[in-house]
Protein backbone atom coordinates (compact mmCIF):
# COMPACT_ATOMS: atom_id res chain seq x y z
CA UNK A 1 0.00 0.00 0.00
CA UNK A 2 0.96 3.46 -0.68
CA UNK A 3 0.73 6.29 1.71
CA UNK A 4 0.51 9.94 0.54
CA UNK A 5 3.72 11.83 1.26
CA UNK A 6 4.15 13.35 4.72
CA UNK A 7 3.75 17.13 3.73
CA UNK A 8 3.91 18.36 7.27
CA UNK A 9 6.76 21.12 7.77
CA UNK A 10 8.06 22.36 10.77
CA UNK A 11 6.79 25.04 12.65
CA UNK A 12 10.00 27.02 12.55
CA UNK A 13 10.05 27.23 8.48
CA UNK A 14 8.00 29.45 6.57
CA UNK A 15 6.69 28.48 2.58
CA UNK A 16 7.10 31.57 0.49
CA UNK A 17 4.50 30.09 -1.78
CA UNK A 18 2.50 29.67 0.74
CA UNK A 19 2.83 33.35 2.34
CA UNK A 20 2.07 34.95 -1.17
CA UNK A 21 -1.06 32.69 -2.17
CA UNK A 22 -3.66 34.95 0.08
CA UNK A 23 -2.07 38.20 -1.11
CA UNK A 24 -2.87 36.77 -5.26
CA UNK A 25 -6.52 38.06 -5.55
CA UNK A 26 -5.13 41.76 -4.82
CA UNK A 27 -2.05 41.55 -6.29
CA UNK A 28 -3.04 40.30 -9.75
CA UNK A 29 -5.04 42.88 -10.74
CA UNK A 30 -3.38 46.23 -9.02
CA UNK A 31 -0.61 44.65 -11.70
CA UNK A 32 -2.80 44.55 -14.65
CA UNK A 33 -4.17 48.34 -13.83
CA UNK A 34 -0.13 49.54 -13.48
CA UNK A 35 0.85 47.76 -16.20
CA UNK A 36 -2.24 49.34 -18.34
CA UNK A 37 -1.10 52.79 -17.40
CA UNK A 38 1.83 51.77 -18.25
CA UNK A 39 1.07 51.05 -21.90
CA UNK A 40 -1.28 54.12 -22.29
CA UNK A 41 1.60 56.13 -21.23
CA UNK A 42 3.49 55.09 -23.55
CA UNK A 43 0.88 55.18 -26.03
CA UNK A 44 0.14 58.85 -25.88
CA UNK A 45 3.62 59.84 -24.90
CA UNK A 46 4.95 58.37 -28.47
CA UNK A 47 1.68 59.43 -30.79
């Protein structure tokens, strides 16, 4: 038999996936609006 793979870590060590996955939902898009900006800055700055 197989067991699943002991995943536990201790408490001492920190994931940094796991510290960034709550901050995603705001981080994702305040990215896509600076990066816009970003672009239309450009945009009108060149035209």
């Amino acid at each position: 038999m197989s067991h699943a793979p002991h995943t536990e870590q201790p408490s001492g060590e920190i994931d940094p996936v796991e510290a960034i996955v709550p901050v995603i939902p705001w981080l994702l898009p305040l990215a896509g609006g600076v990066l816009i900006f970003l672009l239309a800055f450009i945009a009108v700055f060149m035209a």
